[in-house]
PDB file of N, CA and C in Angstrom:
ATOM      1  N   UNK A   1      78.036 101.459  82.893  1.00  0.00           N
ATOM      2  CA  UNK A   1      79.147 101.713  83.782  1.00  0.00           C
ATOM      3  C   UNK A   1      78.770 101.223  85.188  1.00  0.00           C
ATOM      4  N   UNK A   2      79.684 100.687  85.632  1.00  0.00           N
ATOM      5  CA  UNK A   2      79.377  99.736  87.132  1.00  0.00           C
ATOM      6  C   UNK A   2      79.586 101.802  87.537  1.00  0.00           C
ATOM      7  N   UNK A   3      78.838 101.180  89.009  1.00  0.00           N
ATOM      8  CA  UNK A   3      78.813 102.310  89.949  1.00  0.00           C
ATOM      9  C   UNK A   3      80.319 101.542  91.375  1.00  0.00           C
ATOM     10  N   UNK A   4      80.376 102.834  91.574  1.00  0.00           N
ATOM     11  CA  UNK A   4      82.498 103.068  92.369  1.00  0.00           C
ATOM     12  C   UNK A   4      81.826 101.690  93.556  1.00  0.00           C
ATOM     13  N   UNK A   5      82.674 101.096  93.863  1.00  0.00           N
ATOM     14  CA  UNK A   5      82.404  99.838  95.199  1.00  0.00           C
ATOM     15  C   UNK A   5      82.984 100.471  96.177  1.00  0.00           C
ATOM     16  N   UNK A   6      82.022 101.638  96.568  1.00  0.00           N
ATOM     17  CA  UNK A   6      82.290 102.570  97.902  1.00  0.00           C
ATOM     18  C   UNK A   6      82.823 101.542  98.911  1.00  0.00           C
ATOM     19  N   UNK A   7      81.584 100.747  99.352  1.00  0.00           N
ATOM     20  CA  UNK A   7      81.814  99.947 100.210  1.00  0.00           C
ATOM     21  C   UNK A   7      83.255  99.317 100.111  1.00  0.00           C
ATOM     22  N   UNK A   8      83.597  98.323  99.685  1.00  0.00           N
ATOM     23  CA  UNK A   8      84.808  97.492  99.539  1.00  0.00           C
ATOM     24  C   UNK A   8      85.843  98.365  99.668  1.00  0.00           C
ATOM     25  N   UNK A   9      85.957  99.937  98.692  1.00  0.00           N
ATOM     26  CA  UNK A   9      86.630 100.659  99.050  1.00  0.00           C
ATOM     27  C   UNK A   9      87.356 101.156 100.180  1.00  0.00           C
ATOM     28  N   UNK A  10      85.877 101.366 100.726  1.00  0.00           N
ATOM     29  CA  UNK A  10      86.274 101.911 102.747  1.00  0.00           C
ATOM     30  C   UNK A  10      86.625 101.040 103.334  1.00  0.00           C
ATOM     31  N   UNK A  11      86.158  99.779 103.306  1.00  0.00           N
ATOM     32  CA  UNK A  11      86.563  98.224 103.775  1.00  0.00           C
ATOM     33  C   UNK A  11      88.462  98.679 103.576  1.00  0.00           C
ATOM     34  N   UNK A  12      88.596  98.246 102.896  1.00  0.00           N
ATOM     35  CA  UNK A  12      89.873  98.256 102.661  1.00  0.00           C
ATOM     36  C   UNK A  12      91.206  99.135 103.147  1.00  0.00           C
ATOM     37  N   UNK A  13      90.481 100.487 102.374  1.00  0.00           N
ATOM     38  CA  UNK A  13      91.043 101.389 103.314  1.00  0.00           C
ATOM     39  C   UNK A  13      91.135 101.814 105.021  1.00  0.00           C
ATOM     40  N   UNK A  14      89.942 101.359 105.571  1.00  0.00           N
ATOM     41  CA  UNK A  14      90.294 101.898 106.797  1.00  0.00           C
ATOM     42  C   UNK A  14      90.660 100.635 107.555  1.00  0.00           C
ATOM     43  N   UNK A  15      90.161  99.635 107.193  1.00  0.00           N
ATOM     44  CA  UNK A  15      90.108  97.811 107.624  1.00  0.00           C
ATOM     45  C   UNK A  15      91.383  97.261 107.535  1.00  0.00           C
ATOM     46  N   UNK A  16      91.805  97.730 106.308  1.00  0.00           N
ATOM     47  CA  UNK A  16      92.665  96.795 106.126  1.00  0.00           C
ATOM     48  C   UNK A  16      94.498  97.446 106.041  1.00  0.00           C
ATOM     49  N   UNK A  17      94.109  98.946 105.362  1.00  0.00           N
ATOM     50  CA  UNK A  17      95.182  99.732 105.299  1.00  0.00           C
ATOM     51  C   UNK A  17      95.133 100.552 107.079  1.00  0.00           C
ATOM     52  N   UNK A  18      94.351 100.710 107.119  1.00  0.00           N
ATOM     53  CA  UNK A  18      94.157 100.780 108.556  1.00  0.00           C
ATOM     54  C   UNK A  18      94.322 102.867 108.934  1.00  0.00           C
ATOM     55  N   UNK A  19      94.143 103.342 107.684  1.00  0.00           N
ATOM     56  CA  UNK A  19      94.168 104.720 107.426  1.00  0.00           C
ATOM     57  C   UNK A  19      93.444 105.426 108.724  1.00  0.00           C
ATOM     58  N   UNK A  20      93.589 106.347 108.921  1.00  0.00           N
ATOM     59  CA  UNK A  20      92.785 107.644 109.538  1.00  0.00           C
ATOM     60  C   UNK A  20      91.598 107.889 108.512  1.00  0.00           C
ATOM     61  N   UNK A  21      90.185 108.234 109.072  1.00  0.00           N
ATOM     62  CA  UNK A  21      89.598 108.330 107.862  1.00  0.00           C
ATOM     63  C   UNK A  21      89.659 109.861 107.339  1.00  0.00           C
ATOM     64  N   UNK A  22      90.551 110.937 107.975  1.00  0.00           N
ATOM     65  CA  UNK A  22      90.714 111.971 107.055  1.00  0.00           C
ATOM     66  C   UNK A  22      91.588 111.375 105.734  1.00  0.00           C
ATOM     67  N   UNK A  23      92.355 110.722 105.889  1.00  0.00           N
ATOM     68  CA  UNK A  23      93.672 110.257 105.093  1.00  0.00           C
ATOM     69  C   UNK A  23      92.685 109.895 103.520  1.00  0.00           C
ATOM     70  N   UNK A  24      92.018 108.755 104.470  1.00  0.00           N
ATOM     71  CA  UNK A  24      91.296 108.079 103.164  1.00  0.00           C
ATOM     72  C   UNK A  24      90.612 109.149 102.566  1.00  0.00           C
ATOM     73  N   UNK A  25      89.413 109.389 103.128  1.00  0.00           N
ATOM     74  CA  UNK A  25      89.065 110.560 102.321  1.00  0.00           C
ATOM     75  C   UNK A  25      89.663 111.691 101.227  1.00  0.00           C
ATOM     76  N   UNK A  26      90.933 111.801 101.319  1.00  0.00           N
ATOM     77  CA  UNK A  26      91.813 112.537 100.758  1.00  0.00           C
ATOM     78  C   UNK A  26      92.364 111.623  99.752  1.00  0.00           C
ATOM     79  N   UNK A  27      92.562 110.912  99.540  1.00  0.00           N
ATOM     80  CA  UNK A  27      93.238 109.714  98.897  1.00  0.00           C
ATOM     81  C   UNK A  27      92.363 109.891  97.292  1.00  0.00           C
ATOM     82  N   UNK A  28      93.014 109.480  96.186  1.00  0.00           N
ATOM     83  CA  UNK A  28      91.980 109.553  95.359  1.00  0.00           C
ATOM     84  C   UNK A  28      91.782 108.211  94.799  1.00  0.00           C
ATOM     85  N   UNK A  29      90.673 107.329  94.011  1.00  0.00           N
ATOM     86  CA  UNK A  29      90.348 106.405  93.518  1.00  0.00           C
ATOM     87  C   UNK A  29      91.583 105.761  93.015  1.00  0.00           C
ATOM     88  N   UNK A  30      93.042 106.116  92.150  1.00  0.00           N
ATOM     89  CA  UNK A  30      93.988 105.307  91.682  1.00  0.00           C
ATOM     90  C   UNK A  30      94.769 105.216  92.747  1.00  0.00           C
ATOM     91  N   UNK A  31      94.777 106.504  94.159  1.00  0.00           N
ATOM     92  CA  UNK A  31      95.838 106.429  95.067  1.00  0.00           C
ATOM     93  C   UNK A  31      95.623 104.717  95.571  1.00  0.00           C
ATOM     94  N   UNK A  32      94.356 105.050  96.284  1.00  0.00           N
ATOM     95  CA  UNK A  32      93.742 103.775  96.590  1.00  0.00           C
ATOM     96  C   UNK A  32      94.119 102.717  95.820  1.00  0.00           C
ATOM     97  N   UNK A  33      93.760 102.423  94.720  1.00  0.00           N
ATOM     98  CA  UNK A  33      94.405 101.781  93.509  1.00  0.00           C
ATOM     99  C   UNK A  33      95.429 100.691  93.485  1.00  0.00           C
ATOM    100  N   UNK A  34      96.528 101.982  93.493  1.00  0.00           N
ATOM    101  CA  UNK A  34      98.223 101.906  93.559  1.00  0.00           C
ATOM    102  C   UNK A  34      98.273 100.804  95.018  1.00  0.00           C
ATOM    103  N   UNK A  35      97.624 101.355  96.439  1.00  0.00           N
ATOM    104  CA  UNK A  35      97.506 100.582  97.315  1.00  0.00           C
ATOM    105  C   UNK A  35      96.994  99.094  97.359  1.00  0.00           C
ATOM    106  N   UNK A  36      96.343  99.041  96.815  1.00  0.00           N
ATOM    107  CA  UNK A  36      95.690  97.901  96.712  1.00  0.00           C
ATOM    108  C   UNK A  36      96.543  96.668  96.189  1.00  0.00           C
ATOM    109  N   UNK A  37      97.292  97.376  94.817  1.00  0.00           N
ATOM    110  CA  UNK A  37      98.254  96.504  94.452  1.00  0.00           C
ATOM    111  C   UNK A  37      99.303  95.876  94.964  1.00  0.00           C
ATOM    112  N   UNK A  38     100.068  97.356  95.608  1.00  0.00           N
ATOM    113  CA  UNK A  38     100.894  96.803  96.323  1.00  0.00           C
ATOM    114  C   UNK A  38     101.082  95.905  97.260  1.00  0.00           C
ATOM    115  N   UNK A  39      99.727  95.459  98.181  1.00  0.00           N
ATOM    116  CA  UNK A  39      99.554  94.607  99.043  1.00  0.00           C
ATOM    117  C   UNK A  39      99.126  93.266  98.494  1.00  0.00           C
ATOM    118  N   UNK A  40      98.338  93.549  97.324  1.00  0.00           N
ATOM    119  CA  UNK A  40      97.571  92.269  96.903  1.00  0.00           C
ATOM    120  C   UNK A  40      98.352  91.481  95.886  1.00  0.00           C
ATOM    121  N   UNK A  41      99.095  92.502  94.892  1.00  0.00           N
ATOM    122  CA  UNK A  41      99.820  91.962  93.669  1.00  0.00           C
ATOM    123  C   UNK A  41      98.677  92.369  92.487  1.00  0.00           C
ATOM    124  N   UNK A  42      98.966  92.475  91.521  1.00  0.00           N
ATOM    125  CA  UNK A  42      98.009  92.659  90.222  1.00  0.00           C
ATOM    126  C   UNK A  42      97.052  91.493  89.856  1.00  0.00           C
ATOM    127  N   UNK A  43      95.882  91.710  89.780  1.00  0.00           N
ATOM    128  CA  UNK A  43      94.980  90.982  89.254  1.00  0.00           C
ATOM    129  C   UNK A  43      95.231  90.415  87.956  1.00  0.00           C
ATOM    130  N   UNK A  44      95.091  89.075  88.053  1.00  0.00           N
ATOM    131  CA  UNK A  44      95.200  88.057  86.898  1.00  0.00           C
ATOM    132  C   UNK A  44      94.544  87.325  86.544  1.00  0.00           C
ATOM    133  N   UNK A  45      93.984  87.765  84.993  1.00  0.00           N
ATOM    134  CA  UNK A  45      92.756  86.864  84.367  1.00  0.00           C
ATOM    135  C   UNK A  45      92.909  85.650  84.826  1.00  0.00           C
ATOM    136  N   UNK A  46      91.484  85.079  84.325  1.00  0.00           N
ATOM    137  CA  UNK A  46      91.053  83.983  84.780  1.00  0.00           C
ATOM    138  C   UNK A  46      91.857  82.740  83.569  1.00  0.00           C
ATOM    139  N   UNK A  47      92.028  81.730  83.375  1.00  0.00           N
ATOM    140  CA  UNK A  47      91.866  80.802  82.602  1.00  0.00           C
ATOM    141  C   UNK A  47      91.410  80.882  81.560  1.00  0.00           C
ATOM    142  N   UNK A  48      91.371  80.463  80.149  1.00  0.00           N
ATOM    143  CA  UNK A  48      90.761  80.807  78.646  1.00  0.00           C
ATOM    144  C   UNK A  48      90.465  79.533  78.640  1.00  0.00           C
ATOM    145  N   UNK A  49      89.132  78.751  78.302  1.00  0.00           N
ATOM    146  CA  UNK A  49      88.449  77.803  78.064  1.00  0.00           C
ATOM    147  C   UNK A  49      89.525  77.031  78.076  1.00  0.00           C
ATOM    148  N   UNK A  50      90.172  76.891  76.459  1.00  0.00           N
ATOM    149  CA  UNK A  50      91.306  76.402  76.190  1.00  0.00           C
ATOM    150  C   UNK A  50      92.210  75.690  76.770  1.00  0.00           C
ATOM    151  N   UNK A  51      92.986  77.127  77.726  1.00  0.00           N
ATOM    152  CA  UNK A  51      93.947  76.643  78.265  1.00  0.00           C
ATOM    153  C   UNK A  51      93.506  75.906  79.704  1.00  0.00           C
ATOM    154  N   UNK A  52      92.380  76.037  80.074  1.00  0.00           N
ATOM    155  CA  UNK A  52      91.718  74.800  80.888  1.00  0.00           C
ATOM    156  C   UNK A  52      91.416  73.539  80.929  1.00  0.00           C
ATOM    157  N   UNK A  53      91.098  73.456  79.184  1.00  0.00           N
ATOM    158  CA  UNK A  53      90.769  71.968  78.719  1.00  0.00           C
ATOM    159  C   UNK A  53      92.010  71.185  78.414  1.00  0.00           C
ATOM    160  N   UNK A  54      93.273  72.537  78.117  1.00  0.00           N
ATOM    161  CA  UNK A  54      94.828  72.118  77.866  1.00  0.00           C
ATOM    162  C   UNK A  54      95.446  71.225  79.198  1.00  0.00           C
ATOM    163  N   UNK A  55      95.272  72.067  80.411  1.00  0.00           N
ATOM    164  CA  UNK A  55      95.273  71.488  81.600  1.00  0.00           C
ATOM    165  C   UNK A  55      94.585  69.982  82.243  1.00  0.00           C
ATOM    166  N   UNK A  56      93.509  70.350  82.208  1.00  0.00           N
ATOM    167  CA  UNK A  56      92.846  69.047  82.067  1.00  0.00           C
ATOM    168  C   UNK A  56      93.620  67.864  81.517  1.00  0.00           C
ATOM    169  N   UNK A  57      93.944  67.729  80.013  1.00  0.00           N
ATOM    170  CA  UNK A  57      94.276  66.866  79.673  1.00  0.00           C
ATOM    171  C   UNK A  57      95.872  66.175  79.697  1.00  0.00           C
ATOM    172  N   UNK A  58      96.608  67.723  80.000  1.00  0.00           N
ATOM    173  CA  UNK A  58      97.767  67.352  80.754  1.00  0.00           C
ATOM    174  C   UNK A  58      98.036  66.599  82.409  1.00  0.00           C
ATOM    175  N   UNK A  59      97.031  67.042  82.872  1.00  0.00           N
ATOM    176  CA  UNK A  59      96.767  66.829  84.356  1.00  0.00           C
ATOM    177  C   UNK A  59      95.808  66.315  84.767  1.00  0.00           C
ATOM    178  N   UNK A  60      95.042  64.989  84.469  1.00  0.00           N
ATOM    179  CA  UNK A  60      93.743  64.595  84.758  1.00  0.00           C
ATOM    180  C   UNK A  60      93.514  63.958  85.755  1.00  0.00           C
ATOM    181  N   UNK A  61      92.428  64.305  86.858  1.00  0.00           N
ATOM    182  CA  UNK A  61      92.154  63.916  87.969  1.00  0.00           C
ATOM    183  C   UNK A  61      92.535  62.118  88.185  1.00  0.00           C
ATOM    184  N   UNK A  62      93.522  61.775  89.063  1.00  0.00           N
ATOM    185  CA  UNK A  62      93.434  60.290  89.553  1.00  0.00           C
ATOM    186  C   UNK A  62      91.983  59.654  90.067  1.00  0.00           C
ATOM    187  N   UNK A  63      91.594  58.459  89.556  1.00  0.00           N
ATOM    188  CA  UNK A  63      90.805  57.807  90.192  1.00  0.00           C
ATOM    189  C   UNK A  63      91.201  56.906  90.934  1.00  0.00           C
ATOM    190  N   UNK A  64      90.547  57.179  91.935  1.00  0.00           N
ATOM    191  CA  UNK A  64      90.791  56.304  93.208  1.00  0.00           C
ATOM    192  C   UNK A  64      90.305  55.193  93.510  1.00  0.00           C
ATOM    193  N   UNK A  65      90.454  54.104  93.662  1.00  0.00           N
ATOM    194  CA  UNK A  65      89.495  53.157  93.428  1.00  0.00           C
ATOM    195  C   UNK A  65      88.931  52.580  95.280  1.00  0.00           C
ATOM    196  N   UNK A  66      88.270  52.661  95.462  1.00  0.00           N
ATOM    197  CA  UNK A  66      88.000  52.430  97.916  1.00  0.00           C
ATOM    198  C   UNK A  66      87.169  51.195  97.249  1.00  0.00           C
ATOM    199  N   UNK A  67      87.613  50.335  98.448  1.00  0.00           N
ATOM    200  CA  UNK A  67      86.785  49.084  98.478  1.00  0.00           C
ATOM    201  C   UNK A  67      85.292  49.616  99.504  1.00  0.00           C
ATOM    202  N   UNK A  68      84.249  48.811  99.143  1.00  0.00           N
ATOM    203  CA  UNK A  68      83.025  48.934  99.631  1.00  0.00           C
ATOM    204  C   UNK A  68      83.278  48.802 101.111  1.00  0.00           C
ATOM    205  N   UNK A  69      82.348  49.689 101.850  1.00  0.00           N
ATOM    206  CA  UNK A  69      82.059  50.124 103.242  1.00  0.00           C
ATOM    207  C   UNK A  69      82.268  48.581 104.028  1.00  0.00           C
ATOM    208  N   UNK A  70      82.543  48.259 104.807  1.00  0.00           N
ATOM    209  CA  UNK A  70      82.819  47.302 105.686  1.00  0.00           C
ATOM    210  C   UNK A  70      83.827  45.624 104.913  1.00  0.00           C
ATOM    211  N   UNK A  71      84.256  46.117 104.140  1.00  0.00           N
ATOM    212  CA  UNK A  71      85.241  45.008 103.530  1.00  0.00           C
ATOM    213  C   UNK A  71      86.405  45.154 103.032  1.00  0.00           C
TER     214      UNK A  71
END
């Protein structure tokens, strides 16, 4: 079990939500939570190998072709 990200926690809350720190303190781990979302939006997995290599091959980097340094 990861241990609570006190830090980032308080970051947030008093930094960024800009709380009183009685408030925060009072607040519980999902209140916080609920907050977080609302400002940030819900966290969304990353990419599945797959649908990366799907991308890729739909969308493959242009090569550029530069003529040599002074010509």
């Amino acid at each position: 079990m990861k241990p609570f990200p006190w830090s980032d926690a308080i970051g947030f809350g008093l930094g960024v939500l800009k709380l009183p720190s009685e408030t925060f303190w009072r607040m519980t781990p999902r209140e916080l939570a609920y907050a977080i979302v609302a400002l940030r939006g819900r966290a969304v997995p990353p990419l599945s190998r797959d649908d990366l290599t799907d991308l890729m091959q739909r969308f493959p980097d242009a090569v550029v072709e530069r003529e040599p340094h002074g010509g």
